[in-house]
N, C-alpha and C. Protein backbone atom coordinates (compact mmCIF):
# COMPACT_ATOMS: atom_id res chain seq x y z
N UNK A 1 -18.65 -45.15 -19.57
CA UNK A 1 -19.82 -44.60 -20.25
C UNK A 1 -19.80 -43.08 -20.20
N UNK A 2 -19.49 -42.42 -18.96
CA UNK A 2 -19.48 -40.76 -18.78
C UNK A 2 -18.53 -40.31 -19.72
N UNK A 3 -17.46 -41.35 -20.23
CA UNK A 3 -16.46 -40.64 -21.51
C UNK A 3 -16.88 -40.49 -22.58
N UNK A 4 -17.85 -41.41 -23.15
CA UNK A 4 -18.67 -41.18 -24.37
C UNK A 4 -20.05 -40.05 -24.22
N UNK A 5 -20.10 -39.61 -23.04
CA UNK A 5 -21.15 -38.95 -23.13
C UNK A 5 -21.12 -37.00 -23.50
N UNK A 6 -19.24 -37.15 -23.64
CA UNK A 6 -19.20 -35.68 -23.99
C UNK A 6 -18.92 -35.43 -25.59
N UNK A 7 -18.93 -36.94 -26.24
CA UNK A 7 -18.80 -36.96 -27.93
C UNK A 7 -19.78 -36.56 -28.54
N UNK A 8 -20.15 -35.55 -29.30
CA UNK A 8 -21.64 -35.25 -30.18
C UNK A 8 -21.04 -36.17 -31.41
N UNK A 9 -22.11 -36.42 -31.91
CA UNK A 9 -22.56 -37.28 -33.49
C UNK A 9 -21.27 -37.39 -34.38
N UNK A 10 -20.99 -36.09 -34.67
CA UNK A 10 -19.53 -35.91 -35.87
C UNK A 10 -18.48 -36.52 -34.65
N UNK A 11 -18.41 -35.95 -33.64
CA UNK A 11 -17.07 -36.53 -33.08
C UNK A 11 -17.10 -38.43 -32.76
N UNK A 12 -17.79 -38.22 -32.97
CA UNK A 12 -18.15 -40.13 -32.96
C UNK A 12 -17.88 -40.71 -34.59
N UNK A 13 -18.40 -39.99 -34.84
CA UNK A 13 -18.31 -40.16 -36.03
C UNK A 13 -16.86 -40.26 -36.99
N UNK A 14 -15.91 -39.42 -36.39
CA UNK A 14 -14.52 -38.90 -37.10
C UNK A 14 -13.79 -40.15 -36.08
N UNK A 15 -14.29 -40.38 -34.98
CA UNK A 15 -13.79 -41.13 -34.11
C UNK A 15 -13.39 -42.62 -34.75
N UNK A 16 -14.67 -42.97 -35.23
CA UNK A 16 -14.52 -44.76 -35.85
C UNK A 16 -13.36 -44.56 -37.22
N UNK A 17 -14.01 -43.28 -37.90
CA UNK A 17 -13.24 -43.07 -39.26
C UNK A 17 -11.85 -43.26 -39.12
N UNK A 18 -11.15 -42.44 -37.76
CA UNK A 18 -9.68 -42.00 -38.01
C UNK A 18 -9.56 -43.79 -37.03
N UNK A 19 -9.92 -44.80 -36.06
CA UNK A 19 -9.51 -45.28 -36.30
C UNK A 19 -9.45 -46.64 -37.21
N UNK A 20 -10.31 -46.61 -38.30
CA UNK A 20 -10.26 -47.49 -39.13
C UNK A 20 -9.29 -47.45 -40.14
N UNK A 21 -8.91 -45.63 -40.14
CA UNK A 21 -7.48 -45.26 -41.20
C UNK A 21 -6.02 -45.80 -40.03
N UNK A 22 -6.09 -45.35 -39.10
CA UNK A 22 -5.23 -46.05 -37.87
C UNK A 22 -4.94 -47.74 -38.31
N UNK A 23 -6.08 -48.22 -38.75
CA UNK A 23 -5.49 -49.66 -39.22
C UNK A 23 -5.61 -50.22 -40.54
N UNK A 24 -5.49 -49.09 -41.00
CA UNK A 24 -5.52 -49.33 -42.38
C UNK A 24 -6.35 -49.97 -43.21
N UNK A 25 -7.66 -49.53 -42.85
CA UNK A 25 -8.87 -49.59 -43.48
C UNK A 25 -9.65 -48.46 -43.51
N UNK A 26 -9.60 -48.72 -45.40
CA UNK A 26 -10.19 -47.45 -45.57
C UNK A 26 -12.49 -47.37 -45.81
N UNK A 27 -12.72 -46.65 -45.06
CA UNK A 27 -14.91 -47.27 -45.46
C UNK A 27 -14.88 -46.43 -46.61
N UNK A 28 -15.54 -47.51 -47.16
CA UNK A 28 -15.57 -46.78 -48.48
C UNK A 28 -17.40 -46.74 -48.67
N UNK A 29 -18.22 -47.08 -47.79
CA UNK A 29 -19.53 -46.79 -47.63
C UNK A 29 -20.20 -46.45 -46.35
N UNK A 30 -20.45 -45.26 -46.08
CA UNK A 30 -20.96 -44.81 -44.33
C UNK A 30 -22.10 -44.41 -44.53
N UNK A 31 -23.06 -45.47 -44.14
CA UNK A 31 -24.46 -45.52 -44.11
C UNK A 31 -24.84 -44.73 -42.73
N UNK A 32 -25.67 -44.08 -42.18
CA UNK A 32 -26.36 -43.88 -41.04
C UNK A 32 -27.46 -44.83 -40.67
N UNK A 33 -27.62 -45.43 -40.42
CA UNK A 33 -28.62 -46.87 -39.99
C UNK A 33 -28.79 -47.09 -37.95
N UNK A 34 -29.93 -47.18 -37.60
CA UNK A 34 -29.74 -47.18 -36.35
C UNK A 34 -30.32 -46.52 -35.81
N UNK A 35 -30.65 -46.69 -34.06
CA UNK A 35 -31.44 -45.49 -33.61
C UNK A 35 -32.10 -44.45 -35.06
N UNK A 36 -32.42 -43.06 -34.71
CA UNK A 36 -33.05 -42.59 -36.01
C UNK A 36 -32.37 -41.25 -35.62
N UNK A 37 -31.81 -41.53 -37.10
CA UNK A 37 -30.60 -40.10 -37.26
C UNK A 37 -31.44 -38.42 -37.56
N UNK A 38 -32.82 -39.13 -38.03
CA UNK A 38 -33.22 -37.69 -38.42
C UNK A 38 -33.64 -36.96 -36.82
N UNK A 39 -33.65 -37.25 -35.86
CA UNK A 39 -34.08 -36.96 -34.27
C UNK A 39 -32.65 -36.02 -33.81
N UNK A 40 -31.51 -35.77 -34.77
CA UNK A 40 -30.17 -34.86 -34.37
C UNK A 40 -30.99 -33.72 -34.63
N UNK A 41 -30.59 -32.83 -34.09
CA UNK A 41 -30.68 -31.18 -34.10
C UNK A 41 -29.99 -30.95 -35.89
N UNK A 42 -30.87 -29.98 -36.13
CA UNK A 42 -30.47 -29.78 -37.76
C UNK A 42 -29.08 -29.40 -37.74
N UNK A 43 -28.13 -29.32 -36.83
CA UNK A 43 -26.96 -28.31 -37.20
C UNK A 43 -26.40 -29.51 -36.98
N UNK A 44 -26.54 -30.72 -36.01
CA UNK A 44 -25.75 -32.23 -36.08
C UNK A 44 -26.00 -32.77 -37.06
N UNK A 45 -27.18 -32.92 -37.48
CA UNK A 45 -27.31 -33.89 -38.80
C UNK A 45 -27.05 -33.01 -40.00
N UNK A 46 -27.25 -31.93 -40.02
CA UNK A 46 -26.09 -31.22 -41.05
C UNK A 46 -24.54 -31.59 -41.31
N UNK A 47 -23.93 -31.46 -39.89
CA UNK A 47 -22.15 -31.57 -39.80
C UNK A 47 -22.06 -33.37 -39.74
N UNK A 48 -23.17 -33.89 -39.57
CA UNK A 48 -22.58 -35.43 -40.42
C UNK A 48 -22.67 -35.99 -41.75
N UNK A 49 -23.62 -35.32 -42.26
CA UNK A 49 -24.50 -35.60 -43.68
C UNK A 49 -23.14 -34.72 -44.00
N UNK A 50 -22.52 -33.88 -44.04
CA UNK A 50 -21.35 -32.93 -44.94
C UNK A 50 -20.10 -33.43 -44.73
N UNK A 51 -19.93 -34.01 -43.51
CA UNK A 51 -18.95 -34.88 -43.02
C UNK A 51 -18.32 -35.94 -44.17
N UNK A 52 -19.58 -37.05 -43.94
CA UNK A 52 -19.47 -37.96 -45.03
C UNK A 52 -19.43 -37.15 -46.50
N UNK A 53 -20.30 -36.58 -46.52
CA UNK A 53 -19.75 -35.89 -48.49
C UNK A 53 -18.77 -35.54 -48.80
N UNK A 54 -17.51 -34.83 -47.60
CA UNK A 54 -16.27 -33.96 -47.98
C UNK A 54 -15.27 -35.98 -48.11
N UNK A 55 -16.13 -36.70 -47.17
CA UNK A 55 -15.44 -37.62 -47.10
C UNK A 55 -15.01 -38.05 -47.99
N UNK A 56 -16.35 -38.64 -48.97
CA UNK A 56 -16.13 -39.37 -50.36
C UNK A 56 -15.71 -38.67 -51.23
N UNK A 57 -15.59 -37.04 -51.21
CA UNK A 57 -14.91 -36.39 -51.88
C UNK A 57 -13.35 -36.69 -52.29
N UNK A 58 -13.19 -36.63 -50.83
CA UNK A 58 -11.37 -36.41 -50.24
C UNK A 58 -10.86 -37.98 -50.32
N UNK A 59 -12.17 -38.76 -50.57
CA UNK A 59 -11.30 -40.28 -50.22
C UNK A 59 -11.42 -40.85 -51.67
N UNK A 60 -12.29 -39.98 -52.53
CA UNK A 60 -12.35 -40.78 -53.96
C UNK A 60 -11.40 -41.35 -54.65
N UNK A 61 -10.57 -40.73 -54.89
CA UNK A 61 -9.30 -41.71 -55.46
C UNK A 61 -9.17 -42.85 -55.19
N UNK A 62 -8.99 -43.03 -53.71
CA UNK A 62 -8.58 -43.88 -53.15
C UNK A 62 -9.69 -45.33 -53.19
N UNK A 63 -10.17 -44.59 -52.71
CA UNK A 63 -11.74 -45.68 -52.70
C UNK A 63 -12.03 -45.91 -54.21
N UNK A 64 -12.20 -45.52 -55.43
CA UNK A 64 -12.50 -45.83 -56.70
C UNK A 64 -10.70 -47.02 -57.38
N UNK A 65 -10.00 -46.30 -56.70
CA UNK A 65 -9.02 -47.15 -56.87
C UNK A 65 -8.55 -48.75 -56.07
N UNK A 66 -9.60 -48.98 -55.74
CA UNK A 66 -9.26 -50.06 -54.64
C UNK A 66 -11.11 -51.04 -55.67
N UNK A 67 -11.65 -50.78 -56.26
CA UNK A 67 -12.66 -50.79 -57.19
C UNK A 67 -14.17 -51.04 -56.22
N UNK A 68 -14.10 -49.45 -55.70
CA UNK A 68 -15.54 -49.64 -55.15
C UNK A 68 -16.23 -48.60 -55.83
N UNK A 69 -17.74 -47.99 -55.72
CA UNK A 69 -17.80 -47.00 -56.19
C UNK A 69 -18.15 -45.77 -55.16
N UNK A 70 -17.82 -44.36 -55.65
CA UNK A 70 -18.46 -43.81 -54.77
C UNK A 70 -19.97 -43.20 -54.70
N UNK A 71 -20.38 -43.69 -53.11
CA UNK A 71 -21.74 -42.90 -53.07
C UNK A 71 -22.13 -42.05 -52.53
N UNK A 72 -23.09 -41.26 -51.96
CA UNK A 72 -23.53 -40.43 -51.35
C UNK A 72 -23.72 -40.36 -49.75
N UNK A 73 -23.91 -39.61 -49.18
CA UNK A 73 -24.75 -39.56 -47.50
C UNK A 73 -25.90 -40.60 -47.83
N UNK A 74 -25.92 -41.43 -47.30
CA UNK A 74 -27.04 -42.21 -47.19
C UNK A 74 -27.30 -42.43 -45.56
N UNK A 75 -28.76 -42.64 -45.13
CA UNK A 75 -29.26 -42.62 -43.96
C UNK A 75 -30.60 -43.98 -44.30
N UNK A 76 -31.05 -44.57 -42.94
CA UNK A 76 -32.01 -45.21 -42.70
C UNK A 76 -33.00 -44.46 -41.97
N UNK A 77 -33.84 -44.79 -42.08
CA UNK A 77 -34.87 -43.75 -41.41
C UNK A 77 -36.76 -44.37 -41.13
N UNK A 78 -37.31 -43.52 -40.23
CA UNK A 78 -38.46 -44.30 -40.28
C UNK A 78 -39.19 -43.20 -40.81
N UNK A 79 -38.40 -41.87 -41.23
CA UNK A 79 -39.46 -40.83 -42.34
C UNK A 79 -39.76 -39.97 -41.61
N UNK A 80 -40.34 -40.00 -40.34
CA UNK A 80 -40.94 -39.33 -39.61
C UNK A 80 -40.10 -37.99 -39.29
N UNK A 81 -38.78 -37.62 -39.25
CA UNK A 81 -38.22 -36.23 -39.17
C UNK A 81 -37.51 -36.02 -40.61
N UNK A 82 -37.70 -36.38 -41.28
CA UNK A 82 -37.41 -35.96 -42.79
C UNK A 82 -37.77 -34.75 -43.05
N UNK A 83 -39.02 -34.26 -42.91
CA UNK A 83 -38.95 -32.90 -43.17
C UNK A 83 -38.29 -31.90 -42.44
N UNK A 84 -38.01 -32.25 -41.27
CA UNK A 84 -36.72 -31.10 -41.07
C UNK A 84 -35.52 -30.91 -41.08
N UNK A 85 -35.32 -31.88 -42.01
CA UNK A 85 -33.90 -31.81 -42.88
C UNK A 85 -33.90 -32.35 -44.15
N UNK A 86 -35.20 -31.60 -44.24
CA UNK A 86 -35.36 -32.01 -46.17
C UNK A 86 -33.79 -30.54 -46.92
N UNK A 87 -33.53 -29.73 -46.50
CA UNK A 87 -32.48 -29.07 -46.82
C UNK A 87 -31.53 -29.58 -47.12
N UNK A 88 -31.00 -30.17 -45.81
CA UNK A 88 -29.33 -30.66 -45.67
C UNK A 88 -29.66 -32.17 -46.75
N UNK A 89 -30.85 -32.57 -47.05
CA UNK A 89 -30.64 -34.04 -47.64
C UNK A 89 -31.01 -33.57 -48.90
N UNK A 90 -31.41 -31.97 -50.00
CA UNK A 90 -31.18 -32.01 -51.08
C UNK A 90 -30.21 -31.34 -51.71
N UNK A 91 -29.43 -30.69 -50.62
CA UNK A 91 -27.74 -29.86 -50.70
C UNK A 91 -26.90 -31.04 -50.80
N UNK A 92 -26.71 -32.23 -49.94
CA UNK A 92 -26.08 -33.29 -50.44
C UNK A 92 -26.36 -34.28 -50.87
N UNK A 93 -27.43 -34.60 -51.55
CA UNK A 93 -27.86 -35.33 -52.13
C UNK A 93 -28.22 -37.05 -51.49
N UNK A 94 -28.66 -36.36 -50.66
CA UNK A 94 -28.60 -37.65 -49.56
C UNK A 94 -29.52 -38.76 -50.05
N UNK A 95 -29.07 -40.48 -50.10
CA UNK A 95 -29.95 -41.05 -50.40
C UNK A 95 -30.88 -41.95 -48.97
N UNK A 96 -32.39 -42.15 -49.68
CA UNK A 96 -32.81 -43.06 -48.38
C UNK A 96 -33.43 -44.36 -48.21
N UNK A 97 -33.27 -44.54 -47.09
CA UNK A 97 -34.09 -45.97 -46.85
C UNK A 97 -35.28 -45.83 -45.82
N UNK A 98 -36.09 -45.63 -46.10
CA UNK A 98 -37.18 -45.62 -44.74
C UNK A 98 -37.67 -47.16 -44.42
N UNK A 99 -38.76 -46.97 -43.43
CA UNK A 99 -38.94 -48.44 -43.33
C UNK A 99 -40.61 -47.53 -42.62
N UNK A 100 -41.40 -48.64 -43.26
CA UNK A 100 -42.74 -48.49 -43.03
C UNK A 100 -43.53 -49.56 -42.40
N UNK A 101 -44.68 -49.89 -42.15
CA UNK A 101 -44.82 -51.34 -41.65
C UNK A 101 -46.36 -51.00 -42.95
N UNK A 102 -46.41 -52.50 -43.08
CA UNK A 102 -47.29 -53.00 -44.11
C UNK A 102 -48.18 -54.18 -43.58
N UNK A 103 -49.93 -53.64 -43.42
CA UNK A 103 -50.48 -52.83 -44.29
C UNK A 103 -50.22 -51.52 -44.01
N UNK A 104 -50.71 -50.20 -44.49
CA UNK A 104 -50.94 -48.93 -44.00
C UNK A 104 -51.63 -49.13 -42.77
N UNK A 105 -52.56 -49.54 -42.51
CA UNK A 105 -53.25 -49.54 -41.29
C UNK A 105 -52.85 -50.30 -40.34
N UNK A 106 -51.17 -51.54 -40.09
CA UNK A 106 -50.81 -51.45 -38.84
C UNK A 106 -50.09 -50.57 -38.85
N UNK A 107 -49.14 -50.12 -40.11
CA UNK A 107 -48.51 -48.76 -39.81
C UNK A 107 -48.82 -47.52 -38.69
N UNK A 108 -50.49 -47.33 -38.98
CA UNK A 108 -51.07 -45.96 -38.30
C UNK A 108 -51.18 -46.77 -37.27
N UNK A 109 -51.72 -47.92 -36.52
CA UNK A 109 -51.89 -48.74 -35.43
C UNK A 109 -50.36 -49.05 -34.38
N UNK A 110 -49.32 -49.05 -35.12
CA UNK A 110 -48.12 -49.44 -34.48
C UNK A 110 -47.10 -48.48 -34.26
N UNK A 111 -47.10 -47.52 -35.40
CA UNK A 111 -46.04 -46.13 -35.11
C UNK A 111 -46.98 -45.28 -34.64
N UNK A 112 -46.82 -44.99 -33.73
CA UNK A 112 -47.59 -43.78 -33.05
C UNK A 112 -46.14 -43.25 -32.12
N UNK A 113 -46.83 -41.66 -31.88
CA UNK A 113 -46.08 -40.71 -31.63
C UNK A 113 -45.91 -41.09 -29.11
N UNK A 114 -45.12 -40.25 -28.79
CA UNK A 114 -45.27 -40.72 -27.52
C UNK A 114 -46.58 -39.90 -26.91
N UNK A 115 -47.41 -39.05 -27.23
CA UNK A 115 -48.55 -38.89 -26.88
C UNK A 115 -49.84 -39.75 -27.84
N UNK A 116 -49.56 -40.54 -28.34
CA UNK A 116 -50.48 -42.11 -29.00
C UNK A 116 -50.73 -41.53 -30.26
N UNK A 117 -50.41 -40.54 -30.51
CA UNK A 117 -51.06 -40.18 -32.39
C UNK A 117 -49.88 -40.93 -33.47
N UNK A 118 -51.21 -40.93 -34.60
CA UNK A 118 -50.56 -42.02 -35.30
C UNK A 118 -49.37 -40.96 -36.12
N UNK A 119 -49.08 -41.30 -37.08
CA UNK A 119 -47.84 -40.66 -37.62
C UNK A 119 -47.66 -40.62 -39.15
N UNK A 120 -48.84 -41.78 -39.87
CA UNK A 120 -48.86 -41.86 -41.29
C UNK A 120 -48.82 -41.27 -42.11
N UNK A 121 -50.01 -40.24 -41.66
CA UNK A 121 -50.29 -39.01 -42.77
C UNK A 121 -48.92 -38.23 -42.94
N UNK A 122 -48.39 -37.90 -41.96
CA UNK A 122 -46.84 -37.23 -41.95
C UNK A 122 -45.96 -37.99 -42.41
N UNK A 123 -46.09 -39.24 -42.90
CA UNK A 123 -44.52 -39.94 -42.98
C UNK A 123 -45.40 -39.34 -44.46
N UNK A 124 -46.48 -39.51 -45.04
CA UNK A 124 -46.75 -39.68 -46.46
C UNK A 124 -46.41 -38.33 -46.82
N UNK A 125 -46.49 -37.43 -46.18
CA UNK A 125 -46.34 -36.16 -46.70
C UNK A 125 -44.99 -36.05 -46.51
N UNK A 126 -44.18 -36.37 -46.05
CA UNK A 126 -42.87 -36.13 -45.92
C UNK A 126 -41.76 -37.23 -47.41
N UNK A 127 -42.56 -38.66 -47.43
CA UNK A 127 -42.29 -39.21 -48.81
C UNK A 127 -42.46 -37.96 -49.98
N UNK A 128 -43.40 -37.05 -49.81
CA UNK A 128 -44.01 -36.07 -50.83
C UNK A 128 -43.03 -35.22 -51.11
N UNK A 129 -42.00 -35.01 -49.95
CA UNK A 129 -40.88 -33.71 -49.97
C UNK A 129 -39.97 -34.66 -50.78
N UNK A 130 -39.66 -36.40 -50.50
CA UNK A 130 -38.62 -36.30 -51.32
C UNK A 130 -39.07 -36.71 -52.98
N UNK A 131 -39.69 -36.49 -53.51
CA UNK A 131 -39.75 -36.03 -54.70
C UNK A 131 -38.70 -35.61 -55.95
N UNK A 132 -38.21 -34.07 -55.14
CA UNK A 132 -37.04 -33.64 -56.29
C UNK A 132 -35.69 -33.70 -55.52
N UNK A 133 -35.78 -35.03 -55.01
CA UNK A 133 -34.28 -35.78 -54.63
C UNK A 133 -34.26 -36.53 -55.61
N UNK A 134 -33.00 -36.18 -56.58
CA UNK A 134 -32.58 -37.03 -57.76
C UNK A 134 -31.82 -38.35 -57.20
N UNK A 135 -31.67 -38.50 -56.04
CA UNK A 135 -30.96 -39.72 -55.34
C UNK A 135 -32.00 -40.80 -54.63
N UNK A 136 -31.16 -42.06 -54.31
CA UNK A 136 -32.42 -43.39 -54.19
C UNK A 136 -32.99 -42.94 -53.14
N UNK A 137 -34.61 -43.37 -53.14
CA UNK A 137 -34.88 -43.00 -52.27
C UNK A 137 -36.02 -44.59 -52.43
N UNK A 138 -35.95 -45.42 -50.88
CA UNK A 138 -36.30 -46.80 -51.03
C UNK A 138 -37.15 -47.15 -49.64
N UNK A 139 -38.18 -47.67 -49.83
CA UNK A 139 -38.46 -48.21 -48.59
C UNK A 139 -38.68 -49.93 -48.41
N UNK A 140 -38.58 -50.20 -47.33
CA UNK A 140 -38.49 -51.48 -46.79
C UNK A 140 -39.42 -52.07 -45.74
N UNK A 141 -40.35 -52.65 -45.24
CA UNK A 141 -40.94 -53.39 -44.22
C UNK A 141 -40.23 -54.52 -43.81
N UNK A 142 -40.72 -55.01 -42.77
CA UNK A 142 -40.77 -56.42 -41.60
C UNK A 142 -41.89 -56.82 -41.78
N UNK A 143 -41.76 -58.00 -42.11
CA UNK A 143 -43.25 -58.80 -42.49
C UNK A 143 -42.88 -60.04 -41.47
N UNK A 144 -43.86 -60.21 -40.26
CA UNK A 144 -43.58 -61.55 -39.69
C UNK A 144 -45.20 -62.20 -39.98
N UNK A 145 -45.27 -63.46 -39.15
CA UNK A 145 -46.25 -64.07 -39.14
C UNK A 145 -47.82 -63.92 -39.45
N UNK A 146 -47.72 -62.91 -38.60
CA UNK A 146 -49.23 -61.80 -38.29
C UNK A 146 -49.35 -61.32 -39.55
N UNK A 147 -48.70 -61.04 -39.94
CA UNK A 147 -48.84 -59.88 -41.46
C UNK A 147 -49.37 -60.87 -42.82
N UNK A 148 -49.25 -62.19 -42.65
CA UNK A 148 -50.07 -63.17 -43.74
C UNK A 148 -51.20 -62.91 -44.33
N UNK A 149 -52.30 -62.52 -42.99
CA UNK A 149 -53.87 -62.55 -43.15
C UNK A 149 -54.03 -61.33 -43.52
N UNK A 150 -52.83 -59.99 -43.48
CA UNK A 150 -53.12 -59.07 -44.62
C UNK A 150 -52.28 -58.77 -45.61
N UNK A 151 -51.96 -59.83 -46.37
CA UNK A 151 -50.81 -59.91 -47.85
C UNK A 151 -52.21 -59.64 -48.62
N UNK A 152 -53.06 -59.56 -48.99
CA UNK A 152 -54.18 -58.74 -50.24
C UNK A 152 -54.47 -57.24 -50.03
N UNK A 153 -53.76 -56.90 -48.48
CA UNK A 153 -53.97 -55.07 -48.53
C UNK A 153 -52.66 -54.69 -48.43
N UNK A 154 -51.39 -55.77 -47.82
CA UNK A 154 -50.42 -55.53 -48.44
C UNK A 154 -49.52 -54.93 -49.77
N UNK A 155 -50.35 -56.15 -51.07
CA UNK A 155 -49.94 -55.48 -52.18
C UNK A 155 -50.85 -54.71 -52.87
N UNK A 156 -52.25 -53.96 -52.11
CA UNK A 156 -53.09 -53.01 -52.64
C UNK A 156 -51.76 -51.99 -52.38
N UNK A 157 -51.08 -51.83 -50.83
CA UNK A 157 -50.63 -50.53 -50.07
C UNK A 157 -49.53 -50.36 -51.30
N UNK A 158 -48.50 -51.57 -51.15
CA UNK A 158 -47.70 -51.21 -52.03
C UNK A 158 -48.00 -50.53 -53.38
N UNK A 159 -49.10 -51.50 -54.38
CA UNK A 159 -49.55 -50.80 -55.66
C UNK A 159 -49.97 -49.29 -55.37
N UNK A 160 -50.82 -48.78 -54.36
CA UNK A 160 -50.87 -47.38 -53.79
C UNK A 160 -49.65 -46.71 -53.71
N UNK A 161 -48.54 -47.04 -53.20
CA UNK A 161 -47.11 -46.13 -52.93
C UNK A 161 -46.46 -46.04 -54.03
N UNK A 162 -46.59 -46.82 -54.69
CA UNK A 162 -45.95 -47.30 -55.89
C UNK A 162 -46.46 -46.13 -57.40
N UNK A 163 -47.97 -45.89 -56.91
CA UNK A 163 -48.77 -45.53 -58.13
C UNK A 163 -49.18 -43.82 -57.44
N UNK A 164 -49.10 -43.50 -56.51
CA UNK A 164 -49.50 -42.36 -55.60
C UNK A 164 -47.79 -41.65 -55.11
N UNK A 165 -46.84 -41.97 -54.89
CA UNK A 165 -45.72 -41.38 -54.67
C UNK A 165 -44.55 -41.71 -54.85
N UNK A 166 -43.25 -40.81 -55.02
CA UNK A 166 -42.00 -40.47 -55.88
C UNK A 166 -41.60 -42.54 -55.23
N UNK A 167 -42.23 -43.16 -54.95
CA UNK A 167 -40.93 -44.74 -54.24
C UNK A 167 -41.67 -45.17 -55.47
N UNK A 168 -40.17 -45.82 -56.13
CA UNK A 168 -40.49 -46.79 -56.73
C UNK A 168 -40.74 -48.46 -56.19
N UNK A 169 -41.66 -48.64 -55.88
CA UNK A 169 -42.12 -50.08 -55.56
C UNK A 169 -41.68 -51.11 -56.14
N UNK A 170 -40.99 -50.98 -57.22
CA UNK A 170 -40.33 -52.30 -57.90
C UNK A 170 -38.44 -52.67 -57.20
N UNK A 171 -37.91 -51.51 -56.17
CA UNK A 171 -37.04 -51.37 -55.68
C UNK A 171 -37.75 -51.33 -54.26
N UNK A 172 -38.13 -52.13 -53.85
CA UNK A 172 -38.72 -52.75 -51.77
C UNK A 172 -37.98 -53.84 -52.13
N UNK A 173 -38.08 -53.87 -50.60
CA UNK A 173 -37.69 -55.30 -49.33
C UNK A 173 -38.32 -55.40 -48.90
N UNK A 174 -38.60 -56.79 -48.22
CA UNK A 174 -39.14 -57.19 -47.11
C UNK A 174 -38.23 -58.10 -46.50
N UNK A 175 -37.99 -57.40 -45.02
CA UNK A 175 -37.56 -57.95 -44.24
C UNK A 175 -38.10 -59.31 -43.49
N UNK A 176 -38.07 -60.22 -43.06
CA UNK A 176 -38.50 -61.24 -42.63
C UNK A 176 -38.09 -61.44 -40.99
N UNK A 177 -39.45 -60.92 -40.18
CA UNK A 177 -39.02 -61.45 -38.96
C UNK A 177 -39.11 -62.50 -38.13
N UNK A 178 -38.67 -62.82 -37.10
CA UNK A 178 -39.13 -64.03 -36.62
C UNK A 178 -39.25 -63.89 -34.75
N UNK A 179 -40.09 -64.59 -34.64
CA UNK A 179 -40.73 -64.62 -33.08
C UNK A 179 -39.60 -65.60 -32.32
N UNK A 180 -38.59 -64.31 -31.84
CA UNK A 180 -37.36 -65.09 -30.83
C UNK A 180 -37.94 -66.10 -29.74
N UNK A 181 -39.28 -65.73 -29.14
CA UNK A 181 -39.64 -66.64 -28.48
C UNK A 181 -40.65 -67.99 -28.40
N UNK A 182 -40.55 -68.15 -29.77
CA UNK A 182 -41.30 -69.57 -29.83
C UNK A 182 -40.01 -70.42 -31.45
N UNK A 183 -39.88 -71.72 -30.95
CA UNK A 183 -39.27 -72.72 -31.79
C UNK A 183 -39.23 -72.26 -33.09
């Protein structure tokens, strides 16, 4: 474990790349998904977001010739540090996936910050920055059990996001969870 602990982000990063070329596989899609990438220091999530772009640059041939297409820096995200790297994500055109919880109001009830404040108003204002990102920009929920008895403020929230900011609502998911601990 103490050996991985002197790798920053890109070197982890170049790490899986060179050895997936080592066996002769080439990624021809490097999503950021996971823990939450926007929480790097702007100068890390800069040198990975540019990382991947010189990537699909330098690997296009190859990758369009094998018949995939090429895409962009894409990241998963829960929104919440988007604005401080609304830069590096409209220099490369980064596309996104956030994930929100639905209704709005377990959203503000369930994401809260580590001193208990909620976080909504900021994720909404930060949806607001991506705007003049000409690239996808998508969100997704987890809908388990609990979330039934509010499917009528459900698809008010959605018709709201949908009709109030840059997400197109006809491009969501819903994830489907399930309670590991009952049958």
């Amino acid at each position: 474990k103490d050996e991985w602990n002197k790798f920053d982000a890109l070197e982890t990063l170049k790490y899986a790349v060179e050895k997936f070329h080592d066996s002769n596989v080439i990624p021809f899609n490097i999503s950021l998904h996971g823990g939450e990438v926007t929480t790097l220091s702007k100068k890390d999530f800069e040198s990975v977001v540019k990382y991947i772009y010189d990537y699909y640059k330098d690997n296009k041939k190859l990758i369009e010739s094998n018949g995939f297409k090429i895409g962009s820096p894409h990241i998963k995200t829960n929104l919440y540090g988007i604005d401080r790297h609304i830069d590096t994500i409209k220099e490369f055109n980064v596309s996104i996936s956030g994930s929100l919880d639905l209704p709005l109001k377990l959203h503000d009830e369930y994401r809260v910050t580590k001193a208990n404040k909620t976080t909504l108003d900021k994720i909404l204002s930060n949806i607001k920055l991506l705007e003049d990102i000409p690239n996808k920009k998508k969100v997704s929920a987890t809908i388990f059990k609990e979330h039934y008895k509010y499917i009528n403020q459900i698809i008010e929230d959605i018709k709201y996001l949908h009709k109030n900011t840059c997400l197109d609502m006809n491009d969501f998911n819903f994830m489907i969870g399930f309670d590991y601990n009952s049958n």
